[in-house]
Protein backbone atom coordinates (compact mmCIF):
# COMPACT_ATOMS: atom_id res chain seq x y z
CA UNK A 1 2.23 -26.28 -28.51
CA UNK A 2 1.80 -25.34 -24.74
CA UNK A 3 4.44 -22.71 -25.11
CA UNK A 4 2.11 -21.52 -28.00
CA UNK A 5 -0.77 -21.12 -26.62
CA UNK A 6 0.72 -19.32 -23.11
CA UNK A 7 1.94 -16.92 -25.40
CA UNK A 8 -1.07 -16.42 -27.39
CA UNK A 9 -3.00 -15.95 -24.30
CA UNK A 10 -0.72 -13.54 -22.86
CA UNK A 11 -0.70 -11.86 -26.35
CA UNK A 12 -4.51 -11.63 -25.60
CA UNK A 13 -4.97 -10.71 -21.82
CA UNK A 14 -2.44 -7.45 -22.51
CA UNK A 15 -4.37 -6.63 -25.06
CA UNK A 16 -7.65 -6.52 -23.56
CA UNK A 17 -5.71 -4.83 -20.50
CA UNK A 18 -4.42 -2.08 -23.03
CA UNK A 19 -7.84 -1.97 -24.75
CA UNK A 20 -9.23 -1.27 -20.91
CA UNK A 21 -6.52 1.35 -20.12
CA UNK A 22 -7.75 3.39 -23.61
CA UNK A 23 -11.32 3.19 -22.78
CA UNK A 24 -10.23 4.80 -19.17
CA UNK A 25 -8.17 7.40 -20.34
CA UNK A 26 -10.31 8.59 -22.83
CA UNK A 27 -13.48 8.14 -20.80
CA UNK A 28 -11.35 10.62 -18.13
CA UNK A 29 -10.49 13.12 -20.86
CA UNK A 30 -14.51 13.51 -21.76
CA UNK A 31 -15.01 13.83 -18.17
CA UNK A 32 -12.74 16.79 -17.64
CA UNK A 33 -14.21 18.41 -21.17
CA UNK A 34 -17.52 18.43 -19.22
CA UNK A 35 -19.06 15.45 -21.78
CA UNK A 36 -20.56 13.80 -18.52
CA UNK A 37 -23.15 11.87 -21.04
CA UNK A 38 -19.77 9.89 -22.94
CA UNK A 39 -17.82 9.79 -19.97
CA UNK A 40 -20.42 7.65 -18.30
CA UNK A 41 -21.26 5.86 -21.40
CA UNK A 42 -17.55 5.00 -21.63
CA UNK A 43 -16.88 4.28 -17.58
CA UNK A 44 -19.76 1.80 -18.09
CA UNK A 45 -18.11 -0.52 -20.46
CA UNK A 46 -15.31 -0.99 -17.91
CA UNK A 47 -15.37 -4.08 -15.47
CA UNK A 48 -12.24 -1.76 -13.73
CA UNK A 49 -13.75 -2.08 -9.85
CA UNK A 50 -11.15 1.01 -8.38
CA UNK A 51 -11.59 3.02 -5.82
CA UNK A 52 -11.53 6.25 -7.80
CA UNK A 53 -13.43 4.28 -10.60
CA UNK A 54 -16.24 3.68 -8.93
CA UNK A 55 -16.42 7.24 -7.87
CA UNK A 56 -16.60 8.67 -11.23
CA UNK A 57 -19.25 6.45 -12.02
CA UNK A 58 -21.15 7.34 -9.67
CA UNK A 59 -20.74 10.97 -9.82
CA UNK A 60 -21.33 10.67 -13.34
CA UNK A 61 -24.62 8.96 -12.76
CA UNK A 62 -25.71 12.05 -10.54
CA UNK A 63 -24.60 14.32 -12.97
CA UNK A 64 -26.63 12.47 -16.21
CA UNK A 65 -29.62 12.80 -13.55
CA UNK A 66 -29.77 8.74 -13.12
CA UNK A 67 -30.74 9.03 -9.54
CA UNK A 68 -31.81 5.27 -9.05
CA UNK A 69 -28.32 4.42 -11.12
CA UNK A 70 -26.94 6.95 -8.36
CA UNK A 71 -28.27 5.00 -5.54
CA UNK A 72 -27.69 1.43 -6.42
CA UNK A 73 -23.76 2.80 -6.82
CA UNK A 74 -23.65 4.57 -3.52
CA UNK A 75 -24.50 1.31 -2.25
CA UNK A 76 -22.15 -0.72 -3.53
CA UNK A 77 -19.47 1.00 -1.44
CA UNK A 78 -17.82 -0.11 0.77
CA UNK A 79 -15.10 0.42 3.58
CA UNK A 80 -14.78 3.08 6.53
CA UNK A 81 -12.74 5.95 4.03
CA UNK A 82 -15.94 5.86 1.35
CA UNK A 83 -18.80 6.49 4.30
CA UNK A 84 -18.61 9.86 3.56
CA UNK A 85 -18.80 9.73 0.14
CA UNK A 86 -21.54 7.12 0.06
CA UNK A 87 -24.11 9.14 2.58
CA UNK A 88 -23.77 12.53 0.54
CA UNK A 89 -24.97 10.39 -2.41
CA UNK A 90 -27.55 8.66 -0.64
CA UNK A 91 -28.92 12.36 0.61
CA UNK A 92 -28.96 13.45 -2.70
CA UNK A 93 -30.51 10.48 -3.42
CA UNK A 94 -33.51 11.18 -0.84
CA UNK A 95 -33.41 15.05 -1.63
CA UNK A 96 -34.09 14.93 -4.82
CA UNK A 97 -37.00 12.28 -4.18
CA UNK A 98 -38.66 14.57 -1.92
CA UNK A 99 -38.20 12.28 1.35
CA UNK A 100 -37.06 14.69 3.75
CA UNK A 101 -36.68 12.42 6.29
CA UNK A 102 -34.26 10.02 5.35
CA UNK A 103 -32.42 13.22 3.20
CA UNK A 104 -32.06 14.96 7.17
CA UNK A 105 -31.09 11.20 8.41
CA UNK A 106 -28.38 10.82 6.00
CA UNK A 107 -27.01 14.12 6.71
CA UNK A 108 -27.09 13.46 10.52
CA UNK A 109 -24.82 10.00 9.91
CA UNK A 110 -22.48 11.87 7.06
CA UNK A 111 -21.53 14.80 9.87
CA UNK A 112 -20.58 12.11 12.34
CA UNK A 113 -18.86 10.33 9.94
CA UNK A 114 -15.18 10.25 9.89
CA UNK A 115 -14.49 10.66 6.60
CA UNK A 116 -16.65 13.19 5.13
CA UNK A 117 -16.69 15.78 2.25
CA UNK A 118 -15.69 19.27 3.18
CA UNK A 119 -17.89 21.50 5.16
CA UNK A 120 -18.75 23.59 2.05
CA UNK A 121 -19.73 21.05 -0.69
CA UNK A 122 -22.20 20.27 1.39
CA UNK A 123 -23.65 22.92 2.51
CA UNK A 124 -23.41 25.04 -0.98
CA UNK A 125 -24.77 22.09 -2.97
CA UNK A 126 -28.19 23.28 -4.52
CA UNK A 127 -29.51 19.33 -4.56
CA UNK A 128 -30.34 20.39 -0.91
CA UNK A 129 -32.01 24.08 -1.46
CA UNK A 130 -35.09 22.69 -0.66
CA UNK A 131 -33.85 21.35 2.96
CA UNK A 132 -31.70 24.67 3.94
CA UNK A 133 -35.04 26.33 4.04
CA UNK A 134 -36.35 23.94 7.23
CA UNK A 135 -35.69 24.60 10.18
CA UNK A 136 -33.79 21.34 10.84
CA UNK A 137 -30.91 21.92 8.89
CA UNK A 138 -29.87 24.93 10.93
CA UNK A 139 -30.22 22.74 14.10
CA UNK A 140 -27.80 20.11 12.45
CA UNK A 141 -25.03 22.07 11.53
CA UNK A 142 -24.60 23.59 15.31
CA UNK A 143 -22.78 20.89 16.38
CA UNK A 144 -18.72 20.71 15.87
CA UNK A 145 -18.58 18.49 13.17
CA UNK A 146 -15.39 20.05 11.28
CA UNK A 147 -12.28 21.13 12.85
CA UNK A 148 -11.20 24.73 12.39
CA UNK A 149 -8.28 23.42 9.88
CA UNK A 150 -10.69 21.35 7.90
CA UNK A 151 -13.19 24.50 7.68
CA UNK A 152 -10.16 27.18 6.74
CA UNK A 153 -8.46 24.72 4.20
CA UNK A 154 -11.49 24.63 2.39
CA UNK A 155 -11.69 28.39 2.56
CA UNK A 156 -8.07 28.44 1.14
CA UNK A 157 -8.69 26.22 -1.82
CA UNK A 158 -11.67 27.74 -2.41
CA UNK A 159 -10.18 31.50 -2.93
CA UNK A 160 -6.97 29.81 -4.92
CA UNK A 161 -9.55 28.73 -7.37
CA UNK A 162 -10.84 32.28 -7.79
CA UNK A 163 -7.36 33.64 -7.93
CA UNK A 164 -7.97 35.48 -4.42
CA UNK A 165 -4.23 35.41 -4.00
CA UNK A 166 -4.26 37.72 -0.65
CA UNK A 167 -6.91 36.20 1.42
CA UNK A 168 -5.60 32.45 0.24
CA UNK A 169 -2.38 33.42 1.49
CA UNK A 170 -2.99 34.21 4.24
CA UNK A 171 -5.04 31.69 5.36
CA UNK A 172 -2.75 29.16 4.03
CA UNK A 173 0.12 31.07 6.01
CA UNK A 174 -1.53 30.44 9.02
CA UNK A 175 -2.44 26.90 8.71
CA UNK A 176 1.27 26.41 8.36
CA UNK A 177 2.85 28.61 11.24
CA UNK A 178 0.44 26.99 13.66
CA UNK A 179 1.71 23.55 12.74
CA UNK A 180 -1.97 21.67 12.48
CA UNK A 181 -1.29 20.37 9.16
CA UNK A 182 0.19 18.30 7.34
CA UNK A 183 0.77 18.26 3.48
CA UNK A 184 -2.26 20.32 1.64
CA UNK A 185 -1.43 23.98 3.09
CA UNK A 186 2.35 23.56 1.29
CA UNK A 187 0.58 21.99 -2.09
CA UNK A 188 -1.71 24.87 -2.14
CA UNK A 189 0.75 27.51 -1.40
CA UNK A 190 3.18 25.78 -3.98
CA UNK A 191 0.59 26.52 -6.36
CA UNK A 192 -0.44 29.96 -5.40
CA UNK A 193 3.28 31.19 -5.33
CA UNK A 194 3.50 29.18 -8.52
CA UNK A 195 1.02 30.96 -10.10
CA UNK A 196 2.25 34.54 -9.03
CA UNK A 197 5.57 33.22 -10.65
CA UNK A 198 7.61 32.65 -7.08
CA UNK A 199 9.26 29.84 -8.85
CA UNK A 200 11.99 29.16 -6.10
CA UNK A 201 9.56 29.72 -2.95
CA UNK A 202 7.32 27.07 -4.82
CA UNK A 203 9.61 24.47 -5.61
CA UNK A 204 10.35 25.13 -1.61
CA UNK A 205 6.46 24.29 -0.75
CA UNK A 206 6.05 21.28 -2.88
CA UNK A 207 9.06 20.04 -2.17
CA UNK A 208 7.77 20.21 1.84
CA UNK A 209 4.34 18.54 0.72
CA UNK A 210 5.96 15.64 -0.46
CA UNK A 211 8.27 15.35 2.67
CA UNK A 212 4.64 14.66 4.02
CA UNK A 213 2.84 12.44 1.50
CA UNK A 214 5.04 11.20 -1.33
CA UNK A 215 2.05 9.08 -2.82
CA UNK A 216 0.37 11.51 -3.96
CA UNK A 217 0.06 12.19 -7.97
CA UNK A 218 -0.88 15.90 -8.40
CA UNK A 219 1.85 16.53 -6.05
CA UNK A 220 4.39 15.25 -8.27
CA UNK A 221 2.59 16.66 -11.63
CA UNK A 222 3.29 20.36 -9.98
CA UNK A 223 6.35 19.98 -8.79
CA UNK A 224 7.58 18.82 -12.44
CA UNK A 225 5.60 21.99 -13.77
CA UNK A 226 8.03 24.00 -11.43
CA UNK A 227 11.21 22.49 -12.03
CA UNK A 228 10.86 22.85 -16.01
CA UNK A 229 10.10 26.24 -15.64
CA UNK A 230 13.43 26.45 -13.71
CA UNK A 231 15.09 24.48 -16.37
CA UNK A 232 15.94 21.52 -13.88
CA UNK A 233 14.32 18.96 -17.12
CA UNK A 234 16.10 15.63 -16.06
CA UNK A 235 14.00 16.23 -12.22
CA UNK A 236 10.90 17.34 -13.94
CA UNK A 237 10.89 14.15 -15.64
CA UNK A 238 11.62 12.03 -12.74
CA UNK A 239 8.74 14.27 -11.11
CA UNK A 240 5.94 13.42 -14.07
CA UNK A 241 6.80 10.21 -14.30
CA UNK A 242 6.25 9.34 -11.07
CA UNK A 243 2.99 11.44 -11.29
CA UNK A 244 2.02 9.28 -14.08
CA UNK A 245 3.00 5.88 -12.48
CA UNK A 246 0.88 6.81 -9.80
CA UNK A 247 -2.47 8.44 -11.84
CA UNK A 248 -1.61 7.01 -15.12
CA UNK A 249 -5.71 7.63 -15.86
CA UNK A 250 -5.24 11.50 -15.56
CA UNK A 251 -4.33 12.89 -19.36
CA UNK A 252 -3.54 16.16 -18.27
CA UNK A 253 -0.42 15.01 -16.41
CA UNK A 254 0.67 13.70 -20.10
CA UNK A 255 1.14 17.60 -21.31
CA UNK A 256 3.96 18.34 -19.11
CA UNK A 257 5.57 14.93 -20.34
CA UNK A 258 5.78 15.97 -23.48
CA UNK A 259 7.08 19.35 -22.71
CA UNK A 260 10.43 18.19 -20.73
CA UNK A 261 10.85 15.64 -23.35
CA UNK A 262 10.36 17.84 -26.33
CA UNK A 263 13.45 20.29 -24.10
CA UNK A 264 15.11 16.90 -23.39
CA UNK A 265 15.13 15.87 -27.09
CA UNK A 266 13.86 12.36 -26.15
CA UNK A 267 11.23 12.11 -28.64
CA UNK A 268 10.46 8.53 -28.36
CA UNK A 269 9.58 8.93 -24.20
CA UNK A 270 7.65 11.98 -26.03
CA UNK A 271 6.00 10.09 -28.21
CA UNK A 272 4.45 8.10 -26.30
CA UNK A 273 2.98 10.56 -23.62
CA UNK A 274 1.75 12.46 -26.74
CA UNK A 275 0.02 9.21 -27.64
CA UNK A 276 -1.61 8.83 -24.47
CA UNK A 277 -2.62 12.40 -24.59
CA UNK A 278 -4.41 12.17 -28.09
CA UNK A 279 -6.26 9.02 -26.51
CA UNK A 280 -7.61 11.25 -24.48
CA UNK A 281 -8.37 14.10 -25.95
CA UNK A 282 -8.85 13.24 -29.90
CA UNK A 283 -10.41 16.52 -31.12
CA UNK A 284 -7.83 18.72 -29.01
CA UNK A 285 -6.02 21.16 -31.52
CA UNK A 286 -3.24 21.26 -28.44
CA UNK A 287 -3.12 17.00 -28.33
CA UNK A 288 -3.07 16.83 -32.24
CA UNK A 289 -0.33 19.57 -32.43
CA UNK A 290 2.14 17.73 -29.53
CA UNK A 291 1.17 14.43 -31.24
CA UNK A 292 2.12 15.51 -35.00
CA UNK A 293 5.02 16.63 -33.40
CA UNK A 294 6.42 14.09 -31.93
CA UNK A 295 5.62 11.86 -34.44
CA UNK A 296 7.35 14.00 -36.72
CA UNK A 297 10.51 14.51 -34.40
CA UNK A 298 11.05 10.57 -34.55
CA UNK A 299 11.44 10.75 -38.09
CA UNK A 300 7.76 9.91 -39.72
CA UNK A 301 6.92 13.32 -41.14
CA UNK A 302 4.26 11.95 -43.99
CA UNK A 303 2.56 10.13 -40.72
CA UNK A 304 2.45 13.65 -39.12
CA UNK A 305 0.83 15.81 -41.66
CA UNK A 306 -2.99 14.55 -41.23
CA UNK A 307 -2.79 15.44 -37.78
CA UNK A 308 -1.18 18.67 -37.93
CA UNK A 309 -3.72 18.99 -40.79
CA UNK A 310 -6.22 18.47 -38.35
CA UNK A 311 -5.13 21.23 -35.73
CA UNK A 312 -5.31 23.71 -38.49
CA UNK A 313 -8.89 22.74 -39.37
CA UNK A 314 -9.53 23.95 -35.79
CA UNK A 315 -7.57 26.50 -35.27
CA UNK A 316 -6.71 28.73 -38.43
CA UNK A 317 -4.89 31.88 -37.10
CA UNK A 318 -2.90 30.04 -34.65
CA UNK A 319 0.88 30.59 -35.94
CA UNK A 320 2.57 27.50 -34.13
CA UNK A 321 0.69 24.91 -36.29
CA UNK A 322 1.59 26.72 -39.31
CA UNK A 323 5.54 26.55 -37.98
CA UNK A 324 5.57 23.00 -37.41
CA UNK A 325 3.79 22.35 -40.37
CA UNK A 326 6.04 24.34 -42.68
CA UNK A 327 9.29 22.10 -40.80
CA UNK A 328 7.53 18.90 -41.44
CA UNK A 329 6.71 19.80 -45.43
CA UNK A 330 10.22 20.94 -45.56
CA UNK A 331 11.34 17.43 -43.65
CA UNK A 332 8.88 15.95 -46.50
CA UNK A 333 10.47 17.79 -49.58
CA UNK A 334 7.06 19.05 -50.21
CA UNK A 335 9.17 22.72 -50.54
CA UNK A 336 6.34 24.47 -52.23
CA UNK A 337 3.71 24.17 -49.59
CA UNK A 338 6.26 24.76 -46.66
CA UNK A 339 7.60 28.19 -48.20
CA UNK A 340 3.61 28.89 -48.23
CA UNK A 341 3.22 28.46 -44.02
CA UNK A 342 6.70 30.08 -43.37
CA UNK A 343 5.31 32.85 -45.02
CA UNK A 344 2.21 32.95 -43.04
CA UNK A 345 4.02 32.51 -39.98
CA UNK A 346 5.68 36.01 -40.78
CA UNK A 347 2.90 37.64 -40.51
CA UNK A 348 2.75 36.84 -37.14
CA UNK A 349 6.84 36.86 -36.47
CA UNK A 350 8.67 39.37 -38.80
CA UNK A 351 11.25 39.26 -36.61
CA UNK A 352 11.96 35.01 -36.02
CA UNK A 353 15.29 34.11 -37.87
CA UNK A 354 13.92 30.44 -38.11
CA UNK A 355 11.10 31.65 -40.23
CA UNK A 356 13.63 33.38 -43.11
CA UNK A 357 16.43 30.57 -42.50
CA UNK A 358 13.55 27.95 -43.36
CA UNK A 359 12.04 29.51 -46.25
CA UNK A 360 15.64 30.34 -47.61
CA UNK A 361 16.08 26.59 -47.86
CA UNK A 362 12.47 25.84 -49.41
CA UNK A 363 13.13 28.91 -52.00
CA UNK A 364 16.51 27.37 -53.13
CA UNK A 365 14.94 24.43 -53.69
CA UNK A 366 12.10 25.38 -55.64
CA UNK A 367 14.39 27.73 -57.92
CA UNK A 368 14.27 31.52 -56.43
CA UNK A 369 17.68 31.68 -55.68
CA UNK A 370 17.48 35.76 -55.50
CA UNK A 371 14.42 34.75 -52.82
CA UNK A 372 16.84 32.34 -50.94
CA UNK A 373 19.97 34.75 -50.81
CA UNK A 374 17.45 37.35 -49.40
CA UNK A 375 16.16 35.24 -46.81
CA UNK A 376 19.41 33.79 -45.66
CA UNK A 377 20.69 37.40 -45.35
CA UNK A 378 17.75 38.16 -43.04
CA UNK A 379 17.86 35.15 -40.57
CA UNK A 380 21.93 36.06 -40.58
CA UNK A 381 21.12 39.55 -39.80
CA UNK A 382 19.06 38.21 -36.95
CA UNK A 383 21.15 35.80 -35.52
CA UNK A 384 21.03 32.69 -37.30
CA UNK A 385 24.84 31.54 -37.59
CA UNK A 386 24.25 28.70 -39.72
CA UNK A 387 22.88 30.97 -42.52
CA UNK A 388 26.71 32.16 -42.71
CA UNK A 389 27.47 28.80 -44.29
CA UNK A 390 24.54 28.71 -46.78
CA UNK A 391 25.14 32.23 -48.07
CA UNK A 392 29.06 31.70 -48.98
CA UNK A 393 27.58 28.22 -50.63
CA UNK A 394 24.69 29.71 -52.82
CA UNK A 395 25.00 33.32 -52.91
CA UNK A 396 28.57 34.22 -53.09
């Protein structure tokens, strides 16, 4: 009976634990759709007390407008690496209230802080427009509060995310030749050269970034990104795995996953990132497509069609959906409705040999064996071998 009820009760806690990790994920997925109202509702319902948790809660409480919410969360944290954090809050906080005061107070103790946000989200952020135009906030900012690597990394990141590509480099160039850095100039070049399709130089950069910090998850999610486009898929997923074991709450690491996997042809590992990025991202026509997908890959196509059915419902003239649909109809024996999508998908292919070689099977087995012969000559004709075989079976 003991034995029993230790197992029921583990039974239970993982499931709560499981239950927790969903609401997380998904609460993380509305957050980067820009649903800030679910996101918080969501982050609410977790007891989760995390470092980065806490964070998003209270970001998402400035960003719903609840400013007391706000401040009773900035105050709750705690340790020497969160001061930062906590006094930009609490100057919103007082900014927003109209006390000047304590807003010009808590900037003074946030620039002597330690651990501080960079030099530019504070000084561009508009819940302060009303202090930039006294004279005091001039006076502040004289002092050297950031050093020159803090001020031009921010300056780097900041023309990445406009694809500046000239400027970035170059500012990122010399952050690394004059050795003041550490890890952040190679991540950011990794990405730039990434993004200008460097692929080798990249792989060089990230690999260099990790040498430096090998804790760190986005690090890990790019550097798989790289090696998959270089067709090294066994280390790209070593590389999002570890990404995930680190940040297992950021979905968007999950669409790589499935990408190596789905190369791989380990459909099961698939699966289950594809499952973790539907959690996430529910209404996605991208997460519904990878999920039907895998699920149809390990051999359930009946238990794919609703969702693939879905992704078409959102997006009609996207040929892909049609493609996997018409394979998982044909996997289904429903041969009728699969000739129907390979068809459609013609008419945005004329020239894939998959498309004729699939509908040459559906038309054989629906009776149009003229249809079928036709077909099969056409995917031969563009370079699908195993059409040979069909033809001397069924039209010769």
């Amino acid at each position: 009976m003991r034995i029993t009820a230790l197992l029921i009760t583990i039974f239970v806690n993982q499931l709560v634990f499981a239950q927790a990790d969903t609401v997380l994920l998904r609460a993380q997925g509305l957050y980067n759709q820009g649903n800030y109202e679910a996101a918080r509702g969501l982050f609410a319902q977790t007891e989760n007390d995390d470092d980065w948790v806490m964070k998003r809660k209270l970001e998402l409480a400035w960003l719903t407008g609840r400013f007391d919410e706000m401040y009773q969360l900035a105050e709750q944290l705690d340790g020497y690496l969160h001061t930062g954090t906590k006094l930009h809050y609490l100057m919103r906080y007082h900014a927003v209230k109209g006390d000047n005061d304590k807003a010009f107070e808590m900037l003074t103790k946030l620039l002597e802080s330690r651990h501080k946000p960079p030099r530019a989200a504070i000084r561009t952020d508009t819940a302060f427009d009303r202090l930039k135009k006294m004279p005091e906030w001039d006076s502040i900012w004289k002092g050297d509060h950031y050093k020159s690597y803090d001020i031009k990394l921010a300056m780097a990141k900041r023309e990445l995310e406009v694809q500046n590509y000239d400027l970035a480099i170059t500012l990122l160039d010399e952050l690394i030749e004059d050795r003041s850095y550490r890890e952040m100039p190679w991540f950011y070049r990794s990405k730039l050269l990434f993004e200008q399709g460097f692929t080798k130089s990249a792989l060089e950069d990230i690999d260099r970034a990790i040498d430096e910090e090998d804790d760190e998850a986005a690090f890990y999610a790019l550097q798989a990104k790289i090696l998959h486009k270089l067709g090294r898929e066994r280390k790209a997923l070593k590389s999002i795995s570890r990404a995930i074991d680190i940040d297992p709450y950021q979905p968007d690491f999950y669409l790589p996953g499935i990408e190596v996997c789905k190369t791989l042809e380990k459909y099961q590992e698939g699966y289950k990132y594809a499952e973790k990025y539907l959690t996430a991202y529910p209404g996605k026509p991208e997460a519904l497509h990878k999920y039907a997908l895998m699920v149809y890959r390990t051999g359930s196509c009946m238990k794919a069609l609703p969702y693939i059915n879905k992704a078409i419902a959102k997006q009609k003239y996207n040929p892909e959906l049609y493609f996997l649909r018409a394979q998982i109809y044909q996997s289904c024996k429903v041969y009728a409705q699969a000739e129907k999508d390979y068809a459609m998908c013609l008419d945005f292919w004329p020239q894939k040999a998959a498309l004729y070689y699939g509908r040459a099977i559906c038309r054989h087995h629906t009776g149009n064996k003229k249809g079928s012969c036709r077909d099969l000559q056409k995917a031969l004709d563009l370079g699908a071998l195993e059409a040979d075989k069909k033809l001397s079976e069924w039209c010769r």
